[in-house]
Protein backbone atom coordinates (compact mmCIF):
# COMPACT_ATOMS: atom_id res chain seq x y z
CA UNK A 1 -107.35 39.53 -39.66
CA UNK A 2 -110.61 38.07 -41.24
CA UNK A 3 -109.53 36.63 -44.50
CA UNK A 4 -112.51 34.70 -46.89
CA UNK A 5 -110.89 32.18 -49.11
CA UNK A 6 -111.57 34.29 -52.03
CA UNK A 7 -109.65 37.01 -50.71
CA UNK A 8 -106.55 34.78 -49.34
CA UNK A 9 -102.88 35.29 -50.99
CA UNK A 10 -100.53 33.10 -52.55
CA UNK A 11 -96.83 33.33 -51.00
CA UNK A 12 -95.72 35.16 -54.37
CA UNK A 13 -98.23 37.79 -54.42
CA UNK A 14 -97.40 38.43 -50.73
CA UNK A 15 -93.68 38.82 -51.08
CA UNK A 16 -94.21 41.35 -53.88
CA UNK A 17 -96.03 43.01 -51.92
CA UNK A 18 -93.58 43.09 -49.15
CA UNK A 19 -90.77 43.80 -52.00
CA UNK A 20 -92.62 46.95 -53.87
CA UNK A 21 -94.94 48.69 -50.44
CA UNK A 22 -94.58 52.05 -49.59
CA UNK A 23 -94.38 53.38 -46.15
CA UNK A 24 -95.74 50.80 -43.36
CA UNK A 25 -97.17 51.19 -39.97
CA UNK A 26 -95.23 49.92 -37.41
CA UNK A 27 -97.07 48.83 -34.06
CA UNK A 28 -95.95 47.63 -30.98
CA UNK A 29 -98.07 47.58 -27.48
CA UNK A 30 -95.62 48.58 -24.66
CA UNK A 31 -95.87 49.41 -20.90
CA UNK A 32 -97.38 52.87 -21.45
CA UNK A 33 -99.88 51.52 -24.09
CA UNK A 34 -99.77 50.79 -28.13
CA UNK A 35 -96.93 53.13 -29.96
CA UNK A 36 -97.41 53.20 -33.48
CA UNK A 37 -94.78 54.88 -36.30
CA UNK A 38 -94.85 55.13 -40.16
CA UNK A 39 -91.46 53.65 -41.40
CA UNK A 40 -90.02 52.74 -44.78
CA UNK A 41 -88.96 49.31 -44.51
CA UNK A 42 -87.01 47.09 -46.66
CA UNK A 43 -87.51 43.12 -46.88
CA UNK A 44 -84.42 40.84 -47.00
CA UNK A 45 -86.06 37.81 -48.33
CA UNK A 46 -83.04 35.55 -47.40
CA UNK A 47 -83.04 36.33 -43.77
CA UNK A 48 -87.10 36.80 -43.91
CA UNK A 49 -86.24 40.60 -41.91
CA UNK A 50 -87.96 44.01 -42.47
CA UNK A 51 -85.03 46.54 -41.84
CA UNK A 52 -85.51 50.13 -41.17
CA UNK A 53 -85.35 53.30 -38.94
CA UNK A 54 -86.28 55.53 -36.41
CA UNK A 55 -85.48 59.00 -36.02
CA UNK A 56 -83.09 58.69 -32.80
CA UNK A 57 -85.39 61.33 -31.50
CA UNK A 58 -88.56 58.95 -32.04
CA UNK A 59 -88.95 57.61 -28.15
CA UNK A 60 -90.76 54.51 -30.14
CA UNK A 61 -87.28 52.74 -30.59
CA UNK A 62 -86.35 52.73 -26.65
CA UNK A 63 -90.18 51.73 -25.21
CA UNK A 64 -89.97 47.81 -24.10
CA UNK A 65 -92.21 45.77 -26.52
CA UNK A 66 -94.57 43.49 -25.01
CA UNK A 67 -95.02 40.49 -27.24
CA UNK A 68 -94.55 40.84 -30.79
CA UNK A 69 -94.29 44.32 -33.25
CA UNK A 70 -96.87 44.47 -35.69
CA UNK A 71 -96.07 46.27 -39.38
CA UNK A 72 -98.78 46.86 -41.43
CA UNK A 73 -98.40 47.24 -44.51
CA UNK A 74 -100.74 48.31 -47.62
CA UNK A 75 -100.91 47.83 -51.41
CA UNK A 76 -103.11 50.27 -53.64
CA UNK A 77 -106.68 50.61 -52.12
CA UNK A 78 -109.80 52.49 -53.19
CA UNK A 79 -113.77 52.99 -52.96
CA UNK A 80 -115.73 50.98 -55.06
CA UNK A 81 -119.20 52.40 -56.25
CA UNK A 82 -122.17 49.95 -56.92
CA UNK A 83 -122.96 51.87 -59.75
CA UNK A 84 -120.26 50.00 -61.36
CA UNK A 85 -121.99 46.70 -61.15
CA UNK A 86 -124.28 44.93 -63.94
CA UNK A 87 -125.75 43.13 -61.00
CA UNK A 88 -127.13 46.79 -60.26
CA UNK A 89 -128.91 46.92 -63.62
CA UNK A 90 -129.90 43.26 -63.09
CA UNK A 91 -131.58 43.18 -59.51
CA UNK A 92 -130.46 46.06 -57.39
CA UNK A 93 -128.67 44.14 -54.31
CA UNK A 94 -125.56 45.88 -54.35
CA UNK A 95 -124.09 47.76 -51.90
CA UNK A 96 -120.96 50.26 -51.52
CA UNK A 97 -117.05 48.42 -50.80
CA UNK A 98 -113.63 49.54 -50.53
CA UNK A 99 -110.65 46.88 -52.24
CA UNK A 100 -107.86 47.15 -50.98
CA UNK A 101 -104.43 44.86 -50.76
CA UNK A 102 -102.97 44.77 -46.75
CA UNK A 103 -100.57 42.35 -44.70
CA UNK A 104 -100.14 42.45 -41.32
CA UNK A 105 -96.86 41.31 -40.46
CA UNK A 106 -96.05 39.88 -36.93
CA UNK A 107 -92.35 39.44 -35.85
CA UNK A 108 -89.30 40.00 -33.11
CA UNK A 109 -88.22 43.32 -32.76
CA UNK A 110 -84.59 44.37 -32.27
CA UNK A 111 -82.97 48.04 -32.09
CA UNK A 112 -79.95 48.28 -34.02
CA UNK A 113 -77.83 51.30 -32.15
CA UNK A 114 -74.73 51.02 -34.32
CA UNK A 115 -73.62 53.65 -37.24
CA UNK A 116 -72.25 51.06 -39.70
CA UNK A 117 -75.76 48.65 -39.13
CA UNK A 118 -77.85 51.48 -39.99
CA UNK A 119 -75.43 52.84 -42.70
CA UNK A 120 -76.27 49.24 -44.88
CA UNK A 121 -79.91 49.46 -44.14
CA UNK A 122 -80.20 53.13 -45.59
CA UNK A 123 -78.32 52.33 -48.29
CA UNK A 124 -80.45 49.16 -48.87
CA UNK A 125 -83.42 51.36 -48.85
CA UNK A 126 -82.31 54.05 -51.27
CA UNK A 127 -81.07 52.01 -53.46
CA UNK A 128 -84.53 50.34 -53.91
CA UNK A 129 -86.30 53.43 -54.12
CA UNK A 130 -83.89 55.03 -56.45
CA UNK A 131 -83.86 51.84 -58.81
CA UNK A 132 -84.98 52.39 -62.35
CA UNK A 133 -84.77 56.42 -61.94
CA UNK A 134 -83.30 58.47 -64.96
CA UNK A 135 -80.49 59.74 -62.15
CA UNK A 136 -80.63 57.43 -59.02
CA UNK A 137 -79.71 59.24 -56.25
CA UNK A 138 -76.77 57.36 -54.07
CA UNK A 139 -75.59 57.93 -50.79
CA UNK A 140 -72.15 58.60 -52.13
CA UNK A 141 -73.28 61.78 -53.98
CA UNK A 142 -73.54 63.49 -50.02
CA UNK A 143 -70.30 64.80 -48.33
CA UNK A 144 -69.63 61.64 -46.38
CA UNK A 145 -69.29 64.41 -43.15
CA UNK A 146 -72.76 64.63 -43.52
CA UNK A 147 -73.78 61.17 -44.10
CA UNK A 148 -71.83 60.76 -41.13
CA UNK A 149 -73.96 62.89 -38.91
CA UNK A 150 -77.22 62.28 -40.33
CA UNK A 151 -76.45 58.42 -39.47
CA UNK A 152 -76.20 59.28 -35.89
CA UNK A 153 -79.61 60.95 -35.50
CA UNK A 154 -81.21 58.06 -36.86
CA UNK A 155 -81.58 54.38 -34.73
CA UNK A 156 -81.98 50.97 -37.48
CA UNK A 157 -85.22 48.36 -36.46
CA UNK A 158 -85.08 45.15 -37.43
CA UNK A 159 -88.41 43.13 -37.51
CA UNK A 160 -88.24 39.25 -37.50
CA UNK A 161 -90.70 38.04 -39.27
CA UNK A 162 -93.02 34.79 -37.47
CA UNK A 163 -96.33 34.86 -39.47
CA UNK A 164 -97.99 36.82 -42.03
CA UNK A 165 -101.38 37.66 -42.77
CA UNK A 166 -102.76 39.10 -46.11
CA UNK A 167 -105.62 39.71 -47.74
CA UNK A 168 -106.02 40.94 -51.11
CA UNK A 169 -109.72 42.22 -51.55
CA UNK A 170 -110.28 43.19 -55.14
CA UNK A 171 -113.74 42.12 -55.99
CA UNK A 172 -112.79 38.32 -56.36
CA UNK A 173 -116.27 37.40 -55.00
CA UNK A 174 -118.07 39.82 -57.84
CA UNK A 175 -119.50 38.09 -61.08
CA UNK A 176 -116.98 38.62 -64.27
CA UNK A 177 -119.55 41.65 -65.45
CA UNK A 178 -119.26 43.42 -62.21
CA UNK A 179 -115.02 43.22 -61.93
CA UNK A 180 -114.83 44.29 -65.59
CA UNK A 181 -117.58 47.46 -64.50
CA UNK A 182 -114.88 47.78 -61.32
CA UNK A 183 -112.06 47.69 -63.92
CA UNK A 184 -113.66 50.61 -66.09
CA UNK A 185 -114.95 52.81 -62.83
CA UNK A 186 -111.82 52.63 -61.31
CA UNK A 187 -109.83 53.47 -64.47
CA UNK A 188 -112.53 56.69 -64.68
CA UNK A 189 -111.61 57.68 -61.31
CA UNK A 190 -108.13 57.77 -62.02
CA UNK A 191 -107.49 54.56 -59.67
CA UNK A 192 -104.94 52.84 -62.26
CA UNK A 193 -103.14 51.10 -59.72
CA UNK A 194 -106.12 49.45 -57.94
CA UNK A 195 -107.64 48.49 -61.13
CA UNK A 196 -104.62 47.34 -62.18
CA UNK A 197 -104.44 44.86 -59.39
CA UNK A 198 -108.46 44.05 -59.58
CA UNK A 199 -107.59 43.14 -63.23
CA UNK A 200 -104.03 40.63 -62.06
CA UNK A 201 -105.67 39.45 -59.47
CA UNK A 202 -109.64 38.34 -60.91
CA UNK A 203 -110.57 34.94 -60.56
C-alpha cells in the first residue's frame, strides 16, 4: 500500500482500529485464483490473531492458500468536495478526494474445524458487538440445541498476523482552513464519523 508520511499510523490508532472495524475483506490467492469473503473478525491483542468464520458451506475455508491471507479492513470513509476548501476561494488549485481510514493486514491462515473452537470465537464476537447495548444479546439466551447446530454449519479462521499496513487519509496534508471547511462539509453531509476522525486525527 502507498502510504505518504502524513498519512502513516501510530501503533495505537491502528489497534483501535483493528479493536472497533466492522466487517473486513478477507483475501487469499489460491490454486484456482484470488477468493475473497466479507467476515466479522475479532482481534485478540495478546496472541496478535484475527478470529472468525466461515459459513461451512463457504468453499473459501477448504481452497489451499498460496502465501499469506490478506484482511482488509476499513474505518469510516467518504468524498471530499473542493468546495470545502479556503484554498478554493484563495487560488483555485483544488481538486476532488476521498479520506478514508484502511489496514491491510497480512498473516498465516489456519481453519479451525472444531465445535468448541468456534463456539469461543462466536461468543468473543457477540459479546463485542453486543457491548454497551440497553439488552446485550448473549448466546445463552438461544436453546443451546440450536446453538448446537448452528455451530456446526459454521467453520472458525484464524489469521496470524506478520505485518500491517495502514493508512489513515483524512486531509492531514490540507492547510488548517481547508480541514476545518472538511470538518463543516462533512458534518453537512451527514458524514459524522469521518469528520469525526478528520477532526482526532488533524495535524
Amino acid at each position: 500500500m502507498y502510504v505518504p508520511a502524513h498519512f502513516a499510523a501510530d501503533d495505537e490508532a491502528v489497534h483501535q482500529l483493528l479493536a472497533h472495524h466492522g466487517a473486513a475483506d478477507l483475501v487469499t490467492m489460491t490454486t484456482d485464483g484470488l477468493v475473497a469473503t466479507m467476515l466479522p473478525f475479532v482481534h485478540d491483542r495478546s496472541r496478535n490473531v484475527l478470529l472468525g468464520h466461515f459459513a461451512r458451506n463457504n468453499d473459501h475455508w477448504r481452497r489451499t492458500v498460496v502465501g499469506e491471507a490478506l484482511v482488509i479492513m476499513r474505518g469510516p470513509d467518504a468524498y471530499v468536495s473542493p468546495a470545502w476548501y479556503e484554498s478554493k476561494r484563495e487560488h483555485g488549485r483544488v481538486v476532488p478526494t476521498w479520506n478514508y481510514i484502511t489496514a491491510h493486514v497480512y498473516g498465516t491462515m489456519t481453519v479451525h474445524d472444531d465445535p468448541a473452537w468456534v463456539e469461543n470465537v462466536v461468543r468473543r464476537l457477540s459479546d463485542h458487538h453486543e457491548a454497551g447495548r440497553a439488552e446485550p444479546w448473549s448466546v445463552d439466551d438461544a436453546p443451546e440445541k440450536f446453538v448446537s447446530g448452528q455451530l456446526r454449519a459454521i467453520v472458525g479462521v484464524e489469521i496470524a498476523i506478520n505485518r500491517i499496513e495502514a493508512k489513515f487519509k483524512l486531509s492531514q496534508n490540507r492547510p488548517e482552513a481547508d480541514v476545518d471547511g472538511v470538518i463543516e462539509g462533512l458534518r453537512a453531509d451527514g458524514e459524522d464519523r469521518t469528520a469525526a476522525a478528520v477532526a482526532e486525527h488533524r495535524r
